[in-house]
N, C-alpha and C. Protein backbone atom coordinates (compact mmCIF):
# COMPACT_ATOMS: atom_id res chain seq x y z
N UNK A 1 0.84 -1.18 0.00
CA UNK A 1 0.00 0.00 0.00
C UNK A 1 0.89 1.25 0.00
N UNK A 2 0.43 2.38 -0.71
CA UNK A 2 1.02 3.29 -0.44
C UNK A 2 -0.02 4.77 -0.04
N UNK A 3 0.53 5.74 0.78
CA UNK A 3 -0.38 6.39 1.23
C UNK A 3 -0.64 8.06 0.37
N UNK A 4 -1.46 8.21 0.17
CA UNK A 4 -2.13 9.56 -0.87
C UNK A 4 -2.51 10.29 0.54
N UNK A 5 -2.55 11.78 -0.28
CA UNK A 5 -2.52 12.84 0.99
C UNK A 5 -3.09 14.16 -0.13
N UNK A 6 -4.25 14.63 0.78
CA UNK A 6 -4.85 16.01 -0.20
C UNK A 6 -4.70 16.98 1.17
N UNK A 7 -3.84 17.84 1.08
CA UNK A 7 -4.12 19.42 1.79
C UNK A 7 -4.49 20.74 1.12
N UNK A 8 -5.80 21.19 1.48
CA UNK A 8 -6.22 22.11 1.40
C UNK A 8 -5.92 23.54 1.94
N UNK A 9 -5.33 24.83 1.07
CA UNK A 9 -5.19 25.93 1.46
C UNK A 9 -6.13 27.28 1.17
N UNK A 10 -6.47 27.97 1.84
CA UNK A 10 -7.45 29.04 1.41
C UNK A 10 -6.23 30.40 1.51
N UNK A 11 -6.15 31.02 0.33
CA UNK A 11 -5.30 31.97 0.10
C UNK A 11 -5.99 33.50 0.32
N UNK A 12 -5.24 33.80 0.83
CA UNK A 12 -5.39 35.42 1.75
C UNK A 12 -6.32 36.17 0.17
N UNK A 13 -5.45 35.86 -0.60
CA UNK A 13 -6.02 36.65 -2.19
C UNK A 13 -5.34 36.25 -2.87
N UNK A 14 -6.21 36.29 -4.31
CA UNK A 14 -6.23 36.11 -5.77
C UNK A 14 -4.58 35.85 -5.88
N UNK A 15 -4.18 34.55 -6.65
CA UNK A 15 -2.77 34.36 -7.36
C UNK A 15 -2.23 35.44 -7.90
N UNK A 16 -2.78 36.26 -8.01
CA UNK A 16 -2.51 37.42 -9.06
C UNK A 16 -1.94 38.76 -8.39
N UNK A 17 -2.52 38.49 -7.04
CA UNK A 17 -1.61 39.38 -6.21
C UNK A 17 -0.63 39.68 -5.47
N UNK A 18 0.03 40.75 -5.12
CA UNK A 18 1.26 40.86 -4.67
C UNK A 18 1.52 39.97 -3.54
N UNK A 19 0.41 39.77 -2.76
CA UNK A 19 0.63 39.30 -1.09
C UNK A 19 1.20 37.66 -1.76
N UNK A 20 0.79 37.17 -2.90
CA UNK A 20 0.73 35.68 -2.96
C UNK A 20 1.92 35.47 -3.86
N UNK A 21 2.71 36.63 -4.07
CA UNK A 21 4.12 36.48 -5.32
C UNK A 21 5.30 35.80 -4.73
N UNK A 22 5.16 36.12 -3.35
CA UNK A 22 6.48 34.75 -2.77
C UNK A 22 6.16 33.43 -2.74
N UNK A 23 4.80 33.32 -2.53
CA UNK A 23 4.36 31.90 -2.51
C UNK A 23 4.22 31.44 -3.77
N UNK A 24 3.73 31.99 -4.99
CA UNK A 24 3.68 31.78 -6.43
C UNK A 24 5.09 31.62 -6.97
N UNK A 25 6.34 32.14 -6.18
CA UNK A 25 7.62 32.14 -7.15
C UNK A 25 8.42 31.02 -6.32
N UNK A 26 8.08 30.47 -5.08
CA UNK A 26 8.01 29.07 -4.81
C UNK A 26 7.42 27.65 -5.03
N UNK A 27 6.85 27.82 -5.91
CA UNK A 27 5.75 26.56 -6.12
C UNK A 27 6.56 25.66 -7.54
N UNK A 28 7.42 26.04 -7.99
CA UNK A 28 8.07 25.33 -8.87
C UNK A 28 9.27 24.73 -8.28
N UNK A 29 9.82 25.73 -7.52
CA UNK A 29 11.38 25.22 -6.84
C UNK A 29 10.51 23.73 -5.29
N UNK A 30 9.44 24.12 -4.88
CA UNK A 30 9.50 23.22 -3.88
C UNK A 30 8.88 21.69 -4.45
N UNK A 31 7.69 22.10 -5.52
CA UNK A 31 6.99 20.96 -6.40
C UNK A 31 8.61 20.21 -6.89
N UNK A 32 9.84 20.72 -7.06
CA UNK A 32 10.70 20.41 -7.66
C UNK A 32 11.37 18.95 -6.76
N UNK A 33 11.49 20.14 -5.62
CA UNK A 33 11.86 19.30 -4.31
C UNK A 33 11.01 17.81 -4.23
N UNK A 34 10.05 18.11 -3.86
CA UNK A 34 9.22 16.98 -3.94
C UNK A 34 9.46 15.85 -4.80
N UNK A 35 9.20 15.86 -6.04
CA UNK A 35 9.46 15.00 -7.17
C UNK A 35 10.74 14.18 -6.97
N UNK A 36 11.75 15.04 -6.23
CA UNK A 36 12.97 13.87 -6.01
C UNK A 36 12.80 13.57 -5.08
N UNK A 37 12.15 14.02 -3.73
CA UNK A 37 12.58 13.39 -2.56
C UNK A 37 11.86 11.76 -2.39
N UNK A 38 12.96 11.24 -1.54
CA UNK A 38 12.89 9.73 -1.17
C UNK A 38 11.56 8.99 -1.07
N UNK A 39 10.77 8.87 -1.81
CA UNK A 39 9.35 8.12 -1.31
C UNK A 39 8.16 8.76 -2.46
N UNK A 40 9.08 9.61 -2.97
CA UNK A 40 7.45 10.27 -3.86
C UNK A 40 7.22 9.67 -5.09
N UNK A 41 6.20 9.43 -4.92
CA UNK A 41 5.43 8.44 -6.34
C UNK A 41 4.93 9.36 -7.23
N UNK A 42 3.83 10.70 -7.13
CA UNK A 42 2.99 11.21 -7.58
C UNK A 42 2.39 12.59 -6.57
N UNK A 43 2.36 13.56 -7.83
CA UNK A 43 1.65 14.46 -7.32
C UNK A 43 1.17 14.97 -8.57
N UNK A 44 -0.55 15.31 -8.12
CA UNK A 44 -1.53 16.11 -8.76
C UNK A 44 -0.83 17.55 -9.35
N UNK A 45 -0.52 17.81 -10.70
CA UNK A 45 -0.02 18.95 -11.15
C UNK A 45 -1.05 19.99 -11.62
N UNK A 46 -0.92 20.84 -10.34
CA UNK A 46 -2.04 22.07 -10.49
C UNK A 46 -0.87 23.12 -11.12
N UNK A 47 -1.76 23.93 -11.77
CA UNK A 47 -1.16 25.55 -12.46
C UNK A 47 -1.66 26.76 -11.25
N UNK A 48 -1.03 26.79 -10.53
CA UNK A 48 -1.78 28.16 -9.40
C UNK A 48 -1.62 29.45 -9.95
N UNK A 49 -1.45 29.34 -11.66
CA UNK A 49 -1.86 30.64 -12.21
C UNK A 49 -3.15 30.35 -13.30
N UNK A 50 -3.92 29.44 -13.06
CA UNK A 50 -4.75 29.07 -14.23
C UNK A 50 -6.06 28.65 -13.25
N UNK A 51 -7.26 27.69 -14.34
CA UNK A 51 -8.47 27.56 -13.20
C UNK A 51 -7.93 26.82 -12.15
N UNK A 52 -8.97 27.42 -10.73
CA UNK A 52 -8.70 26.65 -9.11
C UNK A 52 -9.06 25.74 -9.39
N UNK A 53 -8.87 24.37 -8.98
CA UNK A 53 -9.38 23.09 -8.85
C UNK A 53 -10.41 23.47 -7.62
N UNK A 54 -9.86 24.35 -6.63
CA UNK A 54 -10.50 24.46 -5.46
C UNK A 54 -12.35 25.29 -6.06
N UNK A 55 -11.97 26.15 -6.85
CA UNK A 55 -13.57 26.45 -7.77
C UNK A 55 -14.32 25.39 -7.96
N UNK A 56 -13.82 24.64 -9.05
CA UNK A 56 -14.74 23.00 -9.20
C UNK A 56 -14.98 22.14 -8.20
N UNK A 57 -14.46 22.27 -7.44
CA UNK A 57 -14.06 20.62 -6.68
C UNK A 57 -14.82 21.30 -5.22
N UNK A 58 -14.48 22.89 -4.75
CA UNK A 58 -14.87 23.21 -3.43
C UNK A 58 -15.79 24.13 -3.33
N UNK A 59 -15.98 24.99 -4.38
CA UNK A 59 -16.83 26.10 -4.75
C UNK A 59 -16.50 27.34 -4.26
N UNK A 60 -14.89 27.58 -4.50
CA UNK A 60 -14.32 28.57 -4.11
C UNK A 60 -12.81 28.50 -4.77
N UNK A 61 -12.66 29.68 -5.56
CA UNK A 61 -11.27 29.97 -6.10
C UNK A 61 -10.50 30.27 -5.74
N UNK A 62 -10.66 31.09 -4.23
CA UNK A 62 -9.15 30.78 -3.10
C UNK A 62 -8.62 29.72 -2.68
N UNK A 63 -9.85 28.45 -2.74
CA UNK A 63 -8.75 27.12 -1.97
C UNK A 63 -7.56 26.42 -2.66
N UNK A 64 -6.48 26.48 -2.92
CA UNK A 64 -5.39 25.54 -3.21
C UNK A 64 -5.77 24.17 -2.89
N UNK A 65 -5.50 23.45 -3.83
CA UNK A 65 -5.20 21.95 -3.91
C UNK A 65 -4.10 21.05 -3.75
N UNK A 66 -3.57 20.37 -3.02
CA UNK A 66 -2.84 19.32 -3.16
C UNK A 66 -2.76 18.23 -3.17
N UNK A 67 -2.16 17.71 -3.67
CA UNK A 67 -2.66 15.87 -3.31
C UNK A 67 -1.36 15.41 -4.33
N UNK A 68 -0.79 13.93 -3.29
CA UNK A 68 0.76 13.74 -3.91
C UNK A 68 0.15 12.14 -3.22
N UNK A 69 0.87 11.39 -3.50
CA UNK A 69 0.88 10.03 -3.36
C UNK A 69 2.57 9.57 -2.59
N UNK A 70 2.60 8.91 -1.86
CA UNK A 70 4.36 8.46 -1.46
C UNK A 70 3.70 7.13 -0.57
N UNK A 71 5.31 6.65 -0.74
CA UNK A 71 5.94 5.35 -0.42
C UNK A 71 5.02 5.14 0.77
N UNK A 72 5.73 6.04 1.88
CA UNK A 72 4.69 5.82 3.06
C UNK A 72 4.86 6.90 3.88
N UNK A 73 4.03 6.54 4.87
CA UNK A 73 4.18 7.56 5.66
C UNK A 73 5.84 8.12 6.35
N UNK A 74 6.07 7.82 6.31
CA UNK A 74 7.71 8.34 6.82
C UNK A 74 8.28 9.17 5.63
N UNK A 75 8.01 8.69 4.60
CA UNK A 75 8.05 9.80 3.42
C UNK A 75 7.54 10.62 3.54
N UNK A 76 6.68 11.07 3.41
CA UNK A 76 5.44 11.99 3.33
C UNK A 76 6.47 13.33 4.23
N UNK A 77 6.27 12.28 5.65
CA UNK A 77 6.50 13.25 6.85
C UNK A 77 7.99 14.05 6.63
N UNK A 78 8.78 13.55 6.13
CA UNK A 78 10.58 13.74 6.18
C UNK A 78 9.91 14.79 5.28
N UNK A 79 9.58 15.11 4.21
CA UNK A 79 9.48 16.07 3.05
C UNK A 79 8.52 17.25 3.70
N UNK A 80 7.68 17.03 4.42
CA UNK A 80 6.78 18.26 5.43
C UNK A 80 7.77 18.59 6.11
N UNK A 81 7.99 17.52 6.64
CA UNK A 81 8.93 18.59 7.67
C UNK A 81 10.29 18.64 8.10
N UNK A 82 10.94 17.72 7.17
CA UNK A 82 12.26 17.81 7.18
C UNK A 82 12.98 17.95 6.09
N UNK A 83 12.15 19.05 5.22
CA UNK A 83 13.56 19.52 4.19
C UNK A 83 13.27 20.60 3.85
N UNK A 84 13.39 21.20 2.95
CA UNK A 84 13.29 23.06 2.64
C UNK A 84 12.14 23.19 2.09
N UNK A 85 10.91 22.41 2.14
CA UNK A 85 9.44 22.78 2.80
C UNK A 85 9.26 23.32 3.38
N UNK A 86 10.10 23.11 4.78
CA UNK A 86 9.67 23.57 6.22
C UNK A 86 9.62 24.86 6.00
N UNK A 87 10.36 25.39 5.19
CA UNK A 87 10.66 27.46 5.34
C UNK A 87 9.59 28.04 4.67
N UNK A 88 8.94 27.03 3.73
CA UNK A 88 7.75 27.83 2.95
C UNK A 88 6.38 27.38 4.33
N UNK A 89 6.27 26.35 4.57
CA UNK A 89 4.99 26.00 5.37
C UNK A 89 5.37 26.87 6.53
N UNK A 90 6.51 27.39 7.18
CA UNK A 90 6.60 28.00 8.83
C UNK A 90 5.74 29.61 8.05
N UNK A 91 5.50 30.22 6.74
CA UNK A 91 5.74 31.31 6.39
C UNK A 91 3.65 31.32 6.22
N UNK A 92 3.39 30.24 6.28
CA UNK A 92 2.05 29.85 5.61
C UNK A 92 1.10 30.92 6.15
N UNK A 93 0.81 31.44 7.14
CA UNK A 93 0.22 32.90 7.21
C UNK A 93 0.25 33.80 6.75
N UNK A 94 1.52 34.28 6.09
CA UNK A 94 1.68 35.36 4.78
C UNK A 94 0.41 35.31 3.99
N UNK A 95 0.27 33.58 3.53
CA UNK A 95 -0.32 33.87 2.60
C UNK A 95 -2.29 33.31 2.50
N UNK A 96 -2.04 32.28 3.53
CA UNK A 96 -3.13 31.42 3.99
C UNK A 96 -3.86 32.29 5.00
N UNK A 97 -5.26 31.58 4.59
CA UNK A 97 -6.25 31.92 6.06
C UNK A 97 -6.14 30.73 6.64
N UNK A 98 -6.42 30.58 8.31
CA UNK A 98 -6.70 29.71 8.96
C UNK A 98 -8.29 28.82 8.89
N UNK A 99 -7.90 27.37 8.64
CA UNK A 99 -9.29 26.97 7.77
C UNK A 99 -9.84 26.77 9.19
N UNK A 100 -11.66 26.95 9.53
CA UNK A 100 -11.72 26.30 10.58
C UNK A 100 -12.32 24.61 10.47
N UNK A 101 -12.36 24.11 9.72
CA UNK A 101 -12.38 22.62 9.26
C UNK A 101 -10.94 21.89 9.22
N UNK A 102 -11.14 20.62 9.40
CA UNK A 102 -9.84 20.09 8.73
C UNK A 102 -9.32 20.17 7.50
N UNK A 103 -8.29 20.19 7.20
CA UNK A 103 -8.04 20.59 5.87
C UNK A 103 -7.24 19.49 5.02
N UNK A 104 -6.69 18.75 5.93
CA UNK A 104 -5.54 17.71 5.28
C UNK A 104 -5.92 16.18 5.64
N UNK A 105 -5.87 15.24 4.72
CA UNK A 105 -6.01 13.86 5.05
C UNK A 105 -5.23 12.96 4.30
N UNK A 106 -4.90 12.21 4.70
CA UNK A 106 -4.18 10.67 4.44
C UNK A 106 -5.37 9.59 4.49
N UNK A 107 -4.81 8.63 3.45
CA UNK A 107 -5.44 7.10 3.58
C UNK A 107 -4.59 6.73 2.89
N UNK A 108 -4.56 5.24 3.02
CA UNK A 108 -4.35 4.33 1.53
C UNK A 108 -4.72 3.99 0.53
N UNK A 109 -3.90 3.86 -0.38
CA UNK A 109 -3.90 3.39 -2.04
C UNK A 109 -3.40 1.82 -2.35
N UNK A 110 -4.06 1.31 -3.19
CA UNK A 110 -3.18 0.18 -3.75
C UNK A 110 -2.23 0.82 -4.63
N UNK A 111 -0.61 -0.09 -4.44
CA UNK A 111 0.42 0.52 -5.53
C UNK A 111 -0.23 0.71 -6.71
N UNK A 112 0.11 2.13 -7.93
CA UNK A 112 -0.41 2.18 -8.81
C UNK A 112 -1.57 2.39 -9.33
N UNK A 113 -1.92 2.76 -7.76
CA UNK A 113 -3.47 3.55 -7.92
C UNK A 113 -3.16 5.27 -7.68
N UNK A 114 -3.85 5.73 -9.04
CA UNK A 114 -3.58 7.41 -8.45
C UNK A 114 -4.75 8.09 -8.02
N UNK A 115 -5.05 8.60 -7.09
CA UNK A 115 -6.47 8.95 -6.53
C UNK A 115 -7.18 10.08 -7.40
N UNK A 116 -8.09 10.37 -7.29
CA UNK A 116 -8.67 11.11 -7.84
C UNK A 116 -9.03 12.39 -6.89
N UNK A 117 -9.01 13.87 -7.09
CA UNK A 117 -9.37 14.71 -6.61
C UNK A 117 -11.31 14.51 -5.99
N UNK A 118 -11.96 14.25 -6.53
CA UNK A 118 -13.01 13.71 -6.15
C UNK A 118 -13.08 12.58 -4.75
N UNK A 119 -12.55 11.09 -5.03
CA UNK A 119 -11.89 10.38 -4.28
C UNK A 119 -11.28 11.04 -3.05
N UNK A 120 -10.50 12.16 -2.75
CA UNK A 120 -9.96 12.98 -1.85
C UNK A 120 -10.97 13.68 -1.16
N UNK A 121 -11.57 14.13 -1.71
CA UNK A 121 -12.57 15.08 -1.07
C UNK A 121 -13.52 14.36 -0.34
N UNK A 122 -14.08 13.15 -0.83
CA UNK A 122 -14.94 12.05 -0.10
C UNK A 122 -13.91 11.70 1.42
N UNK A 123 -12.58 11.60 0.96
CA UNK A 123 -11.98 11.11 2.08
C UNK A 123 -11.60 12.24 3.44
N UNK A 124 -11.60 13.37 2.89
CA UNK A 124 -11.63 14.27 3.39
C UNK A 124 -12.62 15.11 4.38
N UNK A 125 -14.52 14.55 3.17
CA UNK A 125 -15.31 15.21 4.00
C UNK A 125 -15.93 13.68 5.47
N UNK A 126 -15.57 12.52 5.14
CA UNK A 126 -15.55 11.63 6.17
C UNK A 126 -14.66 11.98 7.46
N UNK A 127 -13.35 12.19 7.20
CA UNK A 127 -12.89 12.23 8.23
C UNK A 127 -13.68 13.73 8.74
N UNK A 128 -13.90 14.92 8.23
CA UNK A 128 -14.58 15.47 8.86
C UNK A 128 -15.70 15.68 9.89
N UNK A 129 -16.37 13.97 9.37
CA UNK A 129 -17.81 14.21 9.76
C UNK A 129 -17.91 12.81 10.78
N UNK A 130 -16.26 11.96 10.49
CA UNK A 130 -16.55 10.58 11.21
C UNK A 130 -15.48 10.51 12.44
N UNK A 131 -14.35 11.55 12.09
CA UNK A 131 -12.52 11.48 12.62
C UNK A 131 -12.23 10.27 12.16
N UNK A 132 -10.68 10.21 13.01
CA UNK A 132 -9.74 9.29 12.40
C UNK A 132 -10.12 7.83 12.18
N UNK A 133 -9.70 7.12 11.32
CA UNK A 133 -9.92 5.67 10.74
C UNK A 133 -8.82 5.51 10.00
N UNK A 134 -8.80 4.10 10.01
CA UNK A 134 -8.54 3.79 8.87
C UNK A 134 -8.60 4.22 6.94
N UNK A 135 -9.84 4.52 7.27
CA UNK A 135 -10.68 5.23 6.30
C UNK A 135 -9.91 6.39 5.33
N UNK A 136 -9.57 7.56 6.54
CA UNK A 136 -9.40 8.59 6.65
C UNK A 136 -8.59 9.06 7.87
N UNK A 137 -7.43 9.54 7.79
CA UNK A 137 -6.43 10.11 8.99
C UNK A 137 -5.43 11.35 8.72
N UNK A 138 -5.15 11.76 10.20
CA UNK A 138 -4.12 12.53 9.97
C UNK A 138 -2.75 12.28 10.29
N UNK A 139 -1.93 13.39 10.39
CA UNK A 139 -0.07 12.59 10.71
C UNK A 139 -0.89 12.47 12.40
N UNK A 140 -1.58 13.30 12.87
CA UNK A 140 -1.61 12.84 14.69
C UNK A 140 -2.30 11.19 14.71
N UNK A 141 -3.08 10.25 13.80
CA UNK A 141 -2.99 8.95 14.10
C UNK A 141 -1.81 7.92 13.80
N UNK A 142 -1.93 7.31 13.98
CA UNK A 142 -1.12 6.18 13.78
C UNK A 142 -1.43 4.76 12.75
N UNK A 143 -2.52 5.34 12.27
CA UNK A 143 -3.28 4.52 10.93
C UNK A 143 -1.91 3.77 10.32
C-alpha cells in the first residue's frame, strides 16, 4: 500500500496578487523538491496561475489543492517537515487563512493507484464528519 494525501489551502487573495508572489515564485522550486525526494510516487499537477481546482471541486477559487501520493508515511513526513518545505509552510500565514475545518487527510492506495481529486474530497469530507480511521487520517494517528 502506499499512502495519498490532499491538503487544502485558502489563500489570503487572488494568485494574481502581490501578497501571494512569494508563494507563487516558490511553487516550482519546492513541487521540484518533492518530485525527487525519497518516497514520492505522484503528485496532482495544479497551475496556481490558471483555473482553481479548489472552484470545481470546493466552490471557491481561493482554496489551493494538493494531493501527492508516497511510499509511506515516513516519506510523506521527512518532506513536510524535514527539508526546505519547512521554510515555505513555517511562512504559511503570509499567505493562507486559517481553515476552521480540517483541511488535510491521508489514507491508503493500492500501488499504482492514483487517486482522484473527487476520491480525496470524499476522504476528506468523512474524516470530517466521522474522525480518524482507517478510512481517513491525519499525521496525529497512527493509521
Amino acid at each position: 500500500m502506499h499512502l495519498a494525501q490532499l491538503n487544502l489551502a485558502h489563500a489570503l487573495a487572488d494568485m494574481e496578487d502581490p501578497i501571494m508572489a512569494d508563494f507563487i515564485n516558490n511553487v516550482d522550486r519546492i513541487n521540484a523538491l518533492s518530485d525527487k525526494s525519497d518516497g514520492f510516487i505522484w503528485r496532482l499537477d495544479v497551475d496556481y496561475t490558471g483555473n482553481s481546482l479548489g472552484e470545481v471541486i470546493f466552490g471557491n477559487d481561493y482554496i489551493l489543492v494538493n494531493m501527492s501520493v508516497w511510499k509511506d508515511r515516513k516519506s510523506l513526513f521527512n518532506f513536510v517537515y524535514k527539508s526546505d518545505h519547512m521554510e515555505i509552510f513555517k511562512r504559511k500565514k503570509e499567505w493562507f487563512q486559517k481553515m476552521p475545518k480540517m483541511h488535510m487527510v491521508l489514507w491508503y492506495v493500492e500501488e499504482g493507484h492514483i487517486p482522484t481529486v473527487e476520491e480525496a474530497r470524499n476522504r476528506l469530507e468523512y474524516l470530517r464528519e466521522h474522525g480518524e480511521s482507517e478510512y481517513a487520517f491525519s499525521f496525529k494517528s497512527k493509521y
